[in-house]
Protein backbone atom coordinates (compact mmCIF):
# COMPACT_ATOMS: atom_id res chain seq x y z
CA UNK A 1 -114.70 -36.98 -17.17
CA UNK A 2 -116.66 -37.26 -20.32
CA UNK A 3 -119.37 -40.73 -20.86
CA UNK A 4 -118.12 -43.57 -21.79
CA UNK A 5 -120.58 -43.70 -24.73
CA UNK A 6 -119.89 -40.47 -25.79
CA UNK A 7 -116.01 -40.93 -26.18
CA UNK A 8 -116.60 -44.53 -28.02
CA UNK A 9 -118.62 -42.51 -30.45
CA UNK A 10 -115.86 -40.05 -30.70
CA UNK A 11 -112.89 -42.42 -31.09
CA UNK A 12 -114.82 -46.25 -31.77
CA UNK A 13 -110.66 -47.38 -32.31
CA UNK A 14 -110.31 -47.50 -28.62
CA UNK A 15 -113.37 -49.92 -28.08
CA UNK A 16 -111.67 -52.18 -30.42
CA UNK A 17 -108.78 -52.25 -28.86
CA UNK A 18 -110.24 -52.56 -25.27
CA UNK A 19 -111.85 -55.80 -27.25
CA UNK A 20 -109.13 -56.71 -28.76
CA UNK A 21 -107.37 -56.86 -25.19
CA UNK A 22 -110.13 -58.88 -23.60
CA UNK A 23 -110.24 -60.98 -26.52
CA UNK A 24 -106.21 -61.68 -26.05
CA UNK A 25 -106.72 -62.15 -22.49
CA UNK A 26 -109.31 -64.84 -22.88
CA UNK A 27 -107.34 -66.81 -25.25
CA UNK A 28 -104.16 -66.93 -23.24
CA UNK A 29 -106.55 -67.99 -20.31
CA UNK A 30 -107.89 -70.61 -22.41
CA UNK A 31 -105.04 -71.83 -23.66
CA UNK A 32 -102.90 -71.92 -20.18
CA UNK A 33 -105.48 -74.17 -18.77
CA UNK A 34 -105.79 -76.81 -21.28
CA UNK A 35 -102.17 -77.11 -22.42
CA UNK A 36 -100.70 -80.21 -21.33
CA UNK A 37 -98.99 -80.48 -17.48
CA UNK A 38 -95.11 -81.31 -17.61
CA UNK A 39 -94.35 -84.98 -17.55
CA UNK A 40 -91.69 -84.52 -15.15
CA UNK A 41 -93.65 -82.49 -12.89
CA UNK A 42 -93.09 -83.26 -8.59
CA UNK A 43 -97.27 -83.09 -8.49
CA UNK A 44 -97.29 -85.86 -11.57
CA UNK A 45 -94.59 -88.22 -10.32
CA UNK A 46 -96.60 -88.59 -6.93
CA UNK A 47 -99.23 -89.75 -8.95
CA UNK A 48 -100.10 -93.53 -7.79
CA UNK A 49 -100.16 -96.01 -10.82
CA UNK A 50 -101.43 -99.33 -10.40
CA UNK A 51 -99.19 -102.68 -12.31
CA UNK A 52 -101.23 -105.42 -12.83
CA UNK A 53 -99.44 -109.01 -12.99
CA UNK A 54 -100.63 -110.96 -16.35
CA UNK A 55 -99.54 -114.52 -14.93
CA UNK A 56 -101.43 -114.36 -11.17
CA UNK A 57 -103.44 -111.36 -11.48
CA UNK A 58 -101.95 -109.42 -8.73
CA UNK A 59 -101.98 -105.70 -8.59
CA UNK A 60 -100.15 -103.49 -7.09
CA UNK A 61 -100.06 -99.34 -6.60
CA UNK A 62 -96.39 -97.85 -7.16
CA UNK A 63 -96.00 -93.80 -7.39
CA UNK A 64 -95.25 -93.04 -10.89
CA UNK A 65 -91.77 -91.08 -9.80
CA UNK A 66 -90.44 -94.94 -8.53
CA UNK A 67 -91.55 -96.94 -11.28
CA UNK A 68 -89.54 -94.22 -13.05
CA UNK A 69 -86.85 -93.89 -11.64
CA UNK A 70 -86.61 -97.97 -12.28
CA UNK A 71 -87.18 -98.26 -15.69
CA UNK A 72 -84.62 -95.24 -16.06
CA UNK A 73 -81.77 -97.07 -14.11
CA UNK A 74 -82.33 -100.09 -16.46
CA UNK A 75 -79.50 -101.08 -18.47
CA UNK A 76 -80.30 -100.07 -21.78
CA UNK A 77 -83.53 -99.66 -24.08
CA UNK A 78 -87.01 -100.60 -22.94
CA UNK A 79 -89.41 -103.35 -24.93
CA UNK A 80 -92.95 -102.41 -24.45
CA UNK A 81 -93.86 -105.47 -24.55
CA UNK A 82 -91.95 -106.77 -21.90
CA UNK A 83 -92.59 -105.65 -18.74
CA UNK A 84 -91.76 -105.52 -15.13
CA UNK A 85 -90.74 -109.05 -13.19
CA UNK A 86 -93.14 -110.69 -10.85
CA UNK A 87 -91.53 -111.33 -7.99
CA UNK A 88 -93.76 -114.19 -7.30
CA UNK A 89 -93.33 -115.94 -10.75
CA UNK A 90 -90.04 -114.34 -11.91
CA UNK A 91 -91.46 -114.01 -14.80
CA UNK A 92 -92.01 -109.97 -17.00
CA UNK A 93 -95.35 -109.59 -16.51
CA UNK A 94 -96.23 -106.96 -14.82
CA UNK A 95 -97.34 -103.73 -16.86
CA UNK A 96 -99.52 -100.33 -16.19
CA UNK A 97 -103.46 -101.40 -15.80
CA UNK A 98 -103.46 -98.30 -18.53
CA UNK A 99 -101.81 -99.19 -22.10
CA UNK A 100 -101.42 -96.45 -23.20
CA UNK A 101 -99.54 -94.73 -20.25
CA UNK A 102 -97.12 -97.63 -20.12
CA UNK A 103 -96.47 -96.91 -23.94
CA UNK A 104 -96.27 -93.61 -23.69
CA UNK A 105 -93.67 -93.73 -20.65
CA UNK A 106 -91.10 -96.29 -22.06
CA UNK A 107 -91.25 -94.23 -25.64
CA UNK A 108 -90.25 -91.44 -23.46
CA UNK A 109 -87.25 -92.80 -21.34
CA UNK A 110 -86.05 -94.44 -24.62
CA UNK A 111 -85.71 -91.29 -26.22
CA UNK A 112 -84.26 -89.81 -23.19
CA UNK A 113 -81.78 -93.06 -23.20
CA UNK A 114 -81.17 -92.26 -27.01
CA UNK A 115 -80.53 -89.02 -26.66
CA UNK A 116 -77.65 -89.77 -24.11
CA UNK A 117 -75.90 -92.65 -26.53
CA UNK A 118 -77.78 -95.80 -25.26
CA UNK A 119 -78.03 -98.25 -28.23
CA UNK A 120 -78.74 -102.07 -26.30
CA UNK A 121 -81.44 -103.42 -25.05
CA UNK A 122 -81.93 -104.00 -21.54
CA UNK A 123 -83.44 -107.09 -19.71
CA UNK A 124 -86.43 -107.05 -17.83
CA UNK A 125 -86.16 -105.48 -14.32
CA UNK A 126 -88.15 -106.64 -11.39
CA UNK A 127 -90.70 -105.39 -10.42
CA UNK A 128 -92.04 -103.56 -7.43
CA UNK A 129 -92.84 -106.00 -4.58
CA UNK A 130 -96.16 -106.35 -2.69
CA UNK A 131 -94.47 -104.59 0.72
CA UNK A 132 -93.31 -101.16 0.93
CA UNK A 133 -89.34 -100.85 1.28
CA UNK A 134 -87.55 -101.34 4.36
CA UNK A 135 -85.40 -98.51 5.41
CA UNK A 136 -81.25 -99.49 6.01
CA UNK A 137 -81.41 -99.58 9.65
CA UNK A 138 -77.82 -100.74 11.24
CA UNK A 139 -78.25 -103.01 13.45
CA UNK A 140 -76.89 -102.18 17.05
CA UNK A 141 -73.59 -103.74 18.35
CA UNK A 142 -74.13 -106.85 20.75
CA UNK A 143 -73.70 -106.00 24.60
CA UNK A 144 -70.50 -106.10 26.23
CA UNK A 145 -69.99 -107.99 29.21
């Protein structure tokens, strides 16, 4: 097998094209790792967010894929400046500790809403509560005697 030098000097097309290859594979690495994660990802809806309340201060951690999955079973179109109900106060309060998420999330389900022929606005739903949910457990029947 000739050198490696030696057939480079003989054909120097093929070391441009080996370059050319690493060159391609570098970008697509590059690019794969800094393009941005899908928003409706299992990993990103686990994600814990934390709601603050504006009127007692309260905060609370939800996981992104419930707070979600409420806004998207509201009736209609979401205000971004109304947010979720305390249910302390009963009073829309509550929104993300980060702006810009909060923004960024209701511009998202509204287009999603648009898209399916949503055209009203919706009220404010409540908001999640400072205890975790309780599971529908039946209750067993009463003893006979």
């Amino acid at each position: 097998m000739p050198n490696l030098r030696s057939m480079l000097k003989d054909s120097p097309w093929l070391g441009w094209v080996v370059a050319a290859l690493c060159l391609a594979v570098a970008g697509y690495m590059t690019f794969r790792q800094f393009r941005p994660a899908d928003l409706n990802s299992p990993e990103r809806m686990k994600d814990v967010l934390t709601i603050k309340y504006a009127d007692t201060g309260e905060v609370v951690e939800i996981p992104r894929g419930r707070l979600d999955k409420m806004l998207r079973t509201q009736g209609g179109l979401l205000d971004p400046n109304v947010g979720l109900i305390n249910p302390k106060t009963n009073q829309p309060t509550g929104f993300l500790f980060d702006k810009d998420d909060w923004n960024t999330m209701v511009e998202r389900i509204n287009a999603d809403k648009k898209a399916m022929g949503i055209k009203d606005t919706a009220k404010p739903i409540a908001g999640p509560s400072a205890e975790p949910p309780k599971a529908d457990v039946p209750t067993p029947p009463a003893p006979k005697k």
